[in-house]
Protein backbone atom coordinates (compact mmCIF):
# COMPACT_ATOMS: atom_id res chain seq x y z
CA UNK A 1 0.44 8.82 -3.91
CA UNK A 2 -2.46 6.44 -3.85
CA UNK A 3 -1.93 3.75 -6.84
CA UNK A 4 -5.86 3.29 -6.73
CA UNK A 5 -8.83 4.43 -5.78
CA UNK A 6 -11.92 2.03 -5.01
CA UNK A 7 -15.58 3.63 -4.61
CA UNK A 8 -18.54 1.48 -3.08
CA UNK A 9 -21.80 1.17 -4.63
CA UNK A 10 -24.53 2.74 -2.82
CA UNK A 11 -27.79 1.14 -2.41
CA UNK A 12 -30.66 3.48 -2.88
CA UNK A 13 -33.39 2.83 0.10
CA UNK A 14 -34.21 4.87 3.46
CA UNK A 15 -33.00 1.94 5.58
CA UNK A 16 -29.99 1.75 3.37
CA UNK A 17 -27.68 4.97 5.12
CA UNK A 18 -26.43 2.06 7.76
CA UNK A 19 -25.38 0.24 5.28
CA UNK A 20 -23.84 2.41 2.68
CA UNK A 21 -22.05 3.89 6.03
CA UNK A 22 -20.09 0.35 6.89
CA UNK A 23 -19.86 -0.58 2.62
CA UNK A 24 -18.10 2.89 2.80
CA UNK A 25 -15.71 1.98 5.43
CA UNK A 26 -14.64 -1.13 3.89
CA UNK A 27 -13.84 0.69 0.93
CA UNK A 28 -11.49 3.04 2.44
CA UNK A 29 -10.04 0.09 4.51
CA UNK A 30 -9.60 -1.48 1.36
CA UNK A 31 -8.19 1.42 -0.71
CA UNK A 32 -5.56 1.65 2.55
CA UNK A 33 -3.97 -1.60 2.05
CA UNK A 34 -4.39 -1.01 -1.92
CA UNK A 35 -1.97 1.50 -0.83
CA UNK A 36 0.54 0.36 1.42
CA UNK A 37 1.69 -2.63 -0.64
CA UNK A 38 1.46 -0.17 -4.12
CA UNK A 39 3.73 2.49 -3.43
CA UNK A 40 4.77 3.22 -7.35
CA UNK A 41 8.09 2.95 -8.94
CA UNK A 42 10.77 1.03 -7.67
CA UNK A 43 13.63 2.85 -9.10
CA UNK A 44 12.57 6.30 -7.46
CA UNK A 45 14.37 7.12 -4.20
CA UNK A 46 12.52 5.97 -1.59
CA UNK A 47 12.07 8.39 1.38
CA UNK A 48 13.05 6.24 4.87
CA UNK A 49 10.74 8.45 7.03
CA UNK A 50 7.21 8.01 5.14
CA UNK A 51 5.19 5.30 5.45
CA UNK A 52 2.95 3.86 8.24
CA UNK A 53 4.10 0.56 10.31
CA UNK A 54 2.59 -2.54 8.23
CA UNK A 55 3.72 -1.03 4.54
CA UNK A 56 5.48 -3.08 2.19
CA UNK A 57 7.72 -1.99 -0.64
CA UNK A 58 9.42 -3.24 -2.93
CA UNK A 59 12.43 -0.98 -3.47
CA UNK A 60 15.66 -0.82 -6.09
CA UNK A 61 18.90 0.02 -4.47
CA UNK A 62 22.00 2.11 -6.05
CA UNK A 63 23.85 -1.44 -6.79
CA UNK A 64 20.64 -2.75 -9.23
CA UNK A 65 19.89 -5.20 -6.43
CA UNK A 66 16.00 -4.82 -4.98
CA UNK A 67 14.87 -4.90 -1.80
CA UNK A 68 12.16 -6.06 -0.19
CA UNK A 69 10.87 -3.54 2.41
CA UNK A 70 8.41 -3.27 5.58
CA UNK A 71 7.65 -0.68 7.81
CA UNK A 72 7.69 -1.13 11.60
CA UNK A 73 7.22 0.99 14.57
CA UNK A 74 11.17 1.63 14.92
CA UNK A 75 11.43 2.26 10.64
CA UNK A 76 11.84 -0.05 7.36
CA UNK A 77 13.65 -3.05 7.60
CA UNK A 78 14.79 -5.20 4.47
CA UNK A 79 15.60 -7.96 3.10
CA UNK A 80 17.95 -8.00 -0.01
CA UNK A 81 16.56 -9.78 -3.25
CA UNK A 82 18.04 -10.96 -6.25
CA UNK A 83 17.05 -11.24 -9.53
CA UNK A 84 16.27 -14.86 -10.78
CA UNK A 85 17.11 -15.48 -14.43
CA UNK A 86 14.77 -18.41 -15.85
């Protein structure tokens, strides 16, 4: 579920195609770390097997404690988070 979706501006010229080809691709490089670190509701089950290595999440477990989540080449790993009354 992508959170948000950037668009680059094109510039209007006839050497201009380079360019809007590379604005382009830091666009969609952008919009893919928009979207691993924005991965929606917390409280929704989160699905272990999706995900890329490098996501983050920040996840609500069963208990009410939260998690704090990342995404490696052998699966998430966590660290437990609690919440800070000020």
């Amino acid at each position: 579920m992508a959170i948000s979706k950037k668009k680059a501006l094109l510039i209007n010229s006839s050497e201009a195609v380079e360019i809007n080809r590379v604005i382009e691709k830091i666009y969609d490089d952008l919009n893919d770390v928009i979207n691993s670190v924005n991965q929606g509701n917390t409280s929704e089950e989160k699905e272990g097997f999706k995900g890329k290595s490098g996501d983050i999440r920040l996840a609500k477990v069963n208990d009410g404690s939260y998690e704090i989540q990342g995404k490696t080449d052998e699966g998430w790993v966590y660290a437990i988070m609690k919440v800070r009354n000020r």
